[in-house]
Protein backbone atom coordinates (compact mmCIF):
# COMPACT_ATOMS: atom_id res chain seq x y z
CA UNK A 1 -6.48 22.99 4.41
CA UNK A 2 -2.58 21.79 5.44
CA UNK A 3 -0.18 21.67 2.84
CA UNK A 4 1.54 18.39 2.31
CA UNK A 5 5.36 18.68 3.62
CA UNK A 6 8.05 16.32 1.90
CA UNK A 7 10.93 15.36 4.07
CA UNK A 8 13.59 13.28 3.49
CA UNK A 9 14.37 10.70 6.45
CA UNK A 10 17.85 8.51 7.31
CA UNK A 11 18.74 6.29 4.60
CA UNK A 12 17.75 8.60 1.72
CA UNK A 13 13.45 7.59 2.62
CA UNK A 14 11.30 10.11 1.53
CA UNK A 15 8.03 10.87 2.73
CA UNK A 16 5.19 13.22 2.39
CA UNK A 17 3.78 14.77 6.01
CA UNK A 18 0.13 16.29 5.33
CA UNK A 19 -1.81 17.38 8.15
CA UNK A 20 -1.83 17.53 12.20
CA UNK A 21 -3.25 15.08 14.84
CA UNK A 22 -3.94 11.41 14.73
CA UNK A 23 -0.98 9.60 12.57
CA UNK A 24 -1.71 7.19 9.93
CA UNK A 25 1.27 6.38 8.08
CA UNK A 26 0.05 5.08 4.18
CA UNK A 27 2.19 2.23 2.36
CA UNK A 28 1.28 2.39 -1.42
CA UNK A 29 1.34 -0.74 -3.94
CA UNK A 30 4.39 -1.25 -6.34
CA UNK A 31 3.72 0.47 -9.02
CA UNK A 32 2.60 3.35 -7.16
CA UNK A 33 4.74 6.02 -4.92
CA UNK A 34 3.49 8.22 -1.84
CA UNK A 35 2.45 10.26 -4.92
CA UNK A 36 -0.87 7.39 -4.98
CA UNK A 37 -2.14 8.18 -1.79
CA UNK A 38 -2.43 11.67 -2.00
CA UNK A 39 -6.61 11.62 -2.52
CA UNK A 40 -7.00 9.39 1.03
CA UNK A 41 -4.53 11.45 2.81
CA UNK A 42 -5.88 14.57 2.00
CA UNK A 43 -9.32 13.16 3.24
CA UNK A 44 -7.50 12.31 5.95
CA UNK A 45 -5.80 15.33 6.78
CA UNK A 46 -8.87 17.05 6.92
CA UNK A 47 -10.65 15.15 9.59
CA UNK A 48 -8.30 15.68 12.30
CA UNK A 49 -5.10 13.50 11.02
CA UNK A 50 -1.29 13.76 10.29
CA UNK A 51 -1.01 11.43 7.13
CA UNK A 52 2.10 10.27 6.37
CA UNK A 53 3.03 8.86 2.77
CA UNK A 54 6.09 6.96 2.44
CA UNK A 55 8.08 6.31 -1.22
CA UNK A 56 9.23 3.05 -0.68
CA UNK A 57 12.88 2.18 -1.09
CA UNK A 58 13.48 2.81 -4.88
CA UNK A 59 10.11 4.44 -5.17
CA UNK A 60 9.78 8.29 -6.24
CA UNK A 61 12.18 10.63 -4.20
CA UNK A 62 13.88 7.71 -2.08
CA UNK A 63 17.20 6.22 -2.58
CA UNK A 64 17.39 2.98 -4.32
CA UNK A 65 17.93 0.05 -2.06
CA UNK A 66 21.68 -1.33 -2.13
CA UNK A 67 20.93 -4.83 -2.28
CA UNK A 68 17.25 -5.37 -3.65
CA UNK A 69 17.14 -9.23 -3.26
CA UNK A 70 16.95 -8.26 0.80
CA UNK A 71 15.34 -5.41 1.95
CA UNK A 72 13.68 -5.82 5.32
CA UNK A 73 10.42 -3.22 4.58
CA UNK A 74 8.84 -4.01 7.76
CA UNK A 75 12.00 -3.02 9.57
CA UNK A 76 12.03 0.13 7.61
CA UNK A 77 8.53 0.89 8.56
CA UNK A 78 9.52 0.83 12.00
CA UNK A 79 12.38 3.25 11.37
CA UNK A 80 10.06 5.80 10.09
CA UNK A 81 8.01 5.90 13.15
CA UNK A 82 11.13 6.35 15.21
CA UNK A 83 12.49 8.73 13.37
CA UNK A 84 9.36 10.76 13.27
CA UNK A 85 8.74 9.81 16.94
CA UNK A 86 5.21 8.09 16.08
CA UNK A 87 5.21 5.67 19.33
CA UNK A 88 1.62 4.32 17.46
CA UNK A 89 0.37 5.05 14.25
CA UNK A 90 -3.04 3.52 12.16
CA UNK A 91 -1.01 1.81 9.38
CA UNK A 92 -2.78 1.49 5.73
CA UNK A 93 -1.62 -0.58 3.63
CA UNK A 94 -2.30 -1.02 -0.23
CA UNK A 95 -1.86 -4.33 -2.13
CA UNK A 96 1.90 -4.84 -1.65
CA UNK A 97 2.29 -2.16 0.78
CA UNK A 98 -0.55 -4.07 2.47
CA UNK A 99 1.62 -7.21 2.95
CA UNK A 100 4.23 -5.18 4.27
CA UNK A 101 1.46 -3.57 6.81
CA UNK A 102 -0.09 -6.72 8.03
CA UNK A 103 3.40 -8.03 8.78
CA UNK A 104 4.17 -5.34 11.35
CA UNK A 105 0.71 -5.62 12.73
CA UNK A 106 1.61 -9.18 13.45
CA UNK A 107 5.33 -8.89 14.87
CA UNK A 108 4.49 -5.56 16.05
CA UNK A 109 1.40 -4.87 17.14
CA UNK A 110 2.21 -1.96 19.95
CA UNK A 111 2.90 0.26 17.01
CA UNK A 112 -0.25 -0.44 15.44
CA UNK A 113 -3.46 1.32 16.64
CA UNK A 114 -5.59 0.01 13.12
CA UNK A 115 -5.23 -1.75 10.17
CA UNK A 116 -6.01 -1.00 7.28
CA UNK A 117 -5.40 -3.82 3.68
CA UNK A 118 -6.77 -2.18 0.61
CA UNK A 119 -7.23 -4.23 -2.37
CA UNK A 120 -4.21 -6.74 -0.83
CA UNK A 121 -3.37 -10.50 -0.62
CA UNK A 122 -1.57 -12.72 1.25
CA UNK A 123 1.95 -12.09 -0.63
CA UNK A 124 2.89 -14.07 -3.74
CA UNK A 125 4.61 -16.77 -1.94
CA UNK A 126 1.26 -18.77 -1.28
CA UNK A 127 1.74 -20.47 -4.94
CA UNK A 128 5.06 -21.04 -6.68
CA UNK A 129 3.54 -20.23 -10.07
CA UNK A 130 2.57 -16.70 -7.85
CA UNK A 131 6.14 -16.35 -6.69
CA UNK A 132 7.42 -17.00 -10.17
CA UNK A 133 4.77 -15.37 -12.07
CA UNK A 134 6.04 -11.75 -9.62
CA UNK A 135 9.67 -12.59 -10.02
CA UNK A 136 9.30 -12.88 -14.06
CA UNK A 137 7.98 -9.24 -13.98
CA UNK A 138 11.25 -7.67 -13.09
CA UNK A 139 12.42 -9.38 -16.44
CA UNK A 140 10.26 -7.51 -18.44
CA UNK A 141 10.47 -4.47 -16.83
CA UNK A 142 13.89 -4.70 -18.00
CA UNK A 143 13.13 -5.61 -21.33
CA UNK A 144 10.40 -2.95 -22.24
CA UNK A 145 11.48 -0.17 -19.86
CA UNK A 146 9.21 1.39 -17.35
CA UNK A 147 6.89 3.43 -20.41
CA UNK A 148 5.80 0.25 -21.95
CA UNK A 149 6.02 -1.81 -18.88
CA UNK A 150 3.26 0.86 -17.42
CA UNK A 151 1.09 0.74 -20.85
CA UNK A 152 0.93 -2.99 -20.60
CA UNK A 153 -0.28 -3.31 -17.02
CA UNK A 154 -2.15 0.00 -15.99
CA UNK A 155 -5.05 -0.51 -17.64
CA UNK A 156 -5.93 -3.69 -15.33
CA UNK A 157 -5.63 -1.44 -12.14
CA UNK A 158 -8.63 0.85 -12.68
CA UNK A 159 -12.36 -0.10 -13.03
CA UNK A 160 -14.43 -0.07 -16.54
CA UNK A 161 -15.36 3.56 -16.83
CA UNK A 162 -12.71 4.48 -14.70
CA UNK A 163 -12.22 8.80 -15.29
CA UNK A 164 -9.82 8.85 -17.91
CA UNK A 165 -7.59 11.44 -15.79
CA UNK A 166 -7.77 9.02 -13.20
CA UNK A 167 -7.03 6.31 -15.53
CA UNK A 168 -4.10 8.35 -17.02
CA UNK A 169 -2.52 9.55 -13.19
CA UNK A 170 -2.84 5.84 -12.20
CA UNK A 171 -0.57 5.19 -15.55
CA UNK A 172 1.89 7.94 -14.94
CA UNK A 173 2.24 6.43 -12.02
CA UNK A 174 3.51 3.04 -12.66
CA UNK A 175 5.75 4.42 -15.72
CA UNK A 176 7.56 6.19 -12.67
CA UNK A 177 8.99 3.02 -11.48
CA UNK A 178 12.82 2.36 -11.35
CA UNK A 179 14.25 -1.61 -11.54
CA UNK A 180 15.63 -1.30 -7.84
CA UNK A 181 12.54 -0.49 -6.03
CA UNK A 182 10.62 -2.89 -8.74
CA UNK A 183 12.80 -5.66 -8.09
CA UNK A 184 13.27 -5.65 -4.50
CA UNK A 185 9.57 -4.95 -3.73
CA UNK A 186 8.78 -8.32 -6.38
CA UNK A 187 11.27 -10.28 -4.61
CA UNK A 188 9.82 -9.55 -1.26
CA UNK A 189 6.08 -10.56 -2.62
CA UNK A 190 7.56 -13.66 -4.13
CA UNK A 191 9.01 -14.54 -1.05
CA UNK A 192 6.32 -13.90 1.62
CA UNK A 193 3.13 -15.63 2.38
CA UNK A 194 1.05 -14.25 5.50
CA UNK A 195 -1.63 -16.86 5.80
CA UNK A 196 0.16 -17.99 9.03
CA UNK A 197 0.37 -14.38 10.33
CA UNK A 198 -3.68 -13.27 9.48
CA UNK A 199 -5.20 -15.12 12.52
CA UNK A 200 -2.43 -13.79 15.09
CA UNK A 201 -3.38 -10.00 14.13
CA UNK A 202 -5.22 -8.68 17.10
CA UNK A 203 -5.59 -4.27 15.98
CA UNK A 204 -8.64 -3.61 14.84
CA UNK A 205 -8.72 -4.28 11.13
CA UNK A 206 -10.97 -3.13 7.65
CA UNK A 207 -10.17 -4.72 4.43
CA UNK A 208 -11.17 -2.70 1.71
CA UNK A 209 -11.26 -3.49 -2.15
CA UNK A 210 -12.42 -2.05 -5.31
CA UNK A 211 -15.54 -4.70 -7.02
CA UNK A 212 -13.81 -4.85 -9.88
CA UNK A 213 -10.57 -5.43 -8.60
CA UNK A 214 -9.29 -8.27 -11.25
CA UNK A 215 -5.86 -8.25 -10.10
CA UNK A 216 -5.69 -9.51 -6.09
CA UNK A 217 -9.46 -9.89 -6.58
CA UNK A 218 -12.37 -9.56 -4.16
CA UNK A 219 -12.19 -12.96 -3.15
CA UNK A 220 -8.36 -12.92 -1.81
CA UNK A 221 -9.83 -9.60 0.35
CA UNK A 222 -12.62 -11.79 1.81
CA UNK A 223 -10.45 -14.28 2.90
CA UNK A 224 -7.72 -11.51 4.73
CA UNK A 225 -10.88 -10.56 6.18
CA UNK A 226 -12.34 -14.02 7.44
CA UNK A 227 -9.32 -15.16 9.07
CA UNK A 228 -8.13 -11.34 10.22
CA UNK A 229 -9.79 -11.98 13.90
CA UNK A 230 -13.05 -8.92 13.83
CA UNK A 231 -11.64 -7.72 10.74
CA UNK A 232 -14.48 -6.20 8.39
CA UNK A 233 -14.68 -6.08 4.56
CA UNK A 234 -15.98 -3.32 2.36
CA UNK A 235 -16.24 -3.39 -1.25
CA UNK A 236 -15.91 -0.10 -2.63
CA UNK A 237 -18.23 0.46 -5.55
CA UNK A 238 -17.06 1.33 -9.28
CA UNK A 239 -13.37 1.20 -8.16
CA UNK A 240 -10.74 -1.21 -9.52
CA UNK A 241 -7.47 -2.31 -7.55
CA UNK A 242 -6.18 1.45 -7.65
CA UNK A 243 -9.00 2.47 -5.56
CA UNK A 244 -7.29 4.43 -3.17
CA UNK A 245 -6.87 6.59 -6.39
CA UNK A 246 -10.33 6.25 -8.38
CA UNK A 247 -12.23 6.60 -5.20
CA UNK A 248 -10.48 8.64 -2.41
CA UNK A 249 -12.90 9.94 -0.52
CA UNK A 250 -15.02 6.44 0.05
CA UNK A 251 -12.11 4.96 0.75
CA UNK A 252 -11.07 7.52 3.17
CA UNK A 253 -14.81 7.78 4.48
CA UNK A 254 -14.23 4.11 5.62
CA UNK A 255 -10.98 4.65 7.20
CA UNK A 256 -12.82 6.96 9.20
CA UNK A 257 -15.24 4.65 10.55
CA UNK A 258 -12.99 1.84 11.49
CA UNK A 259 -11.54 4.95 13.73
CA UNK A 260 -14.73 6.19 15.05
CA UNK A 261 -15.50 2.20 15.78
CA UNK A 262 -12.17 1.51 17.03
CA UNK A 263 -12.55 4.29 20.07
């Protein structure tokens, strides 16, 4: 078993390197960190790939962004694979680092060998009461600090049942989050809707979600998937909208098969 590596990149990105072989490079949601994906990438890792976890600018190790209002993530995706010369990669996204994903499979879709958009959406900016609604949370980030900020909203993320470790990790997680990385990743949901992009994306494409996701929801993940051209959808079972977390290994198993497919 590979032991994950954690290398700091230009522009003070950090990133966790896991692994040898086929590169997928994992984007996690924003209240997460590269710290989230490490269940799927060690699946991953295991069965013949190099995973690559990114913290997001402002997220875990990484420097905070200079100017949150405009932080060009997809650009900064791109600079990773340069920098790690990773000509191609199979890019999973999850919820907002999902949006971020399926906009470089649109622009960019020679650097894209799959897609993958767990428990995702379109972007806030389909619905001004969405884009306000994801805007207003910086403000009470601010006001109740990251702790309480975290106790308020983890408990949505996992499933009923959900193992309380799991449960606990997925909290620790979010209490981790600083107001740069917070805000500019909220201002870049508020401000992006990819309903235009979904039927331009041509990589081979799964679309995963938890069944009791209740905060993008099943049915936003069944309509990335109906207008994703051959995209499929799985519903992962007893999972929430963390389930790259509460269920690693299915989710990895079907990240797997979209790769076996995809040959």
């Amino acid at each position: 078993m590979s032991t994950p590596v954690r290398t700091r990149l230009a522009g003070g990105l950090a990133v966790t390197d896991e692994g040898t072989g086929r590169p997928v490079l994992l984007l996690h949601g924003i209240g997460g960190s590269a710290r989230s994906c490490a269940g799927v990438s060690a699946v991953l890792a295991a069965n013949g790939a190099r995973a690559v976890a990114w913290d997001a600018p402002g997220y875990g190790e990484s420097a905070d962004p200079a100017e949150p209002a405009d932080v060009d993530y997809p650009a900064r995706v791109l600079a990773v694979l340069d920098e790690l010369g990773l000509d191609r990669v199979d890019l999973f996204g999850t919820s907002w680092g999902g949006v971020i994903a399926t906009v470089v499979a649109a622009r960019h879709p020679e650097r894209v060998a799959t897609l993958v958009l767990a428990d995702s959406t379109r972007g806030s900016g389909t619905d001004p009461s969405k884009a306000a609604a994801m805007r207003a949370r910086v403000a009470e980030l601010t006001e109740q600090g990251a702790r309480a900020f975290a106790a308020a909203r983890a408990p949505r993320l996992v499933a009923p049942g959900c193992d309380p470790e799991v449960a606990e990790a997925v909290g620790a997680e979010m209490a981790r989050v600083r107001l740069p990385g917070y805000a500019a990743a909220a201002e870049f949901m508020a401000a992006t809707d990819t309903a235009d992009l979904l039927p331009t994306i041509t990589v081979p494409t799964l679309v995963l979600v938890g069944e009791h996701d209740v905060v993008t929801g099943v049915e936003e993940s069944r309509l990335l998937a109906d207008r994703i051209p051959g995209a499929r959808l799985v519903v992962v079972p007893g999972a929430g909208h963390a389930a790259l977390t509460e269920k690693p290994a299915e989710v990895a198993r079907a990240v797997l098969d979209l790769w076996g497919a995809a040959r």
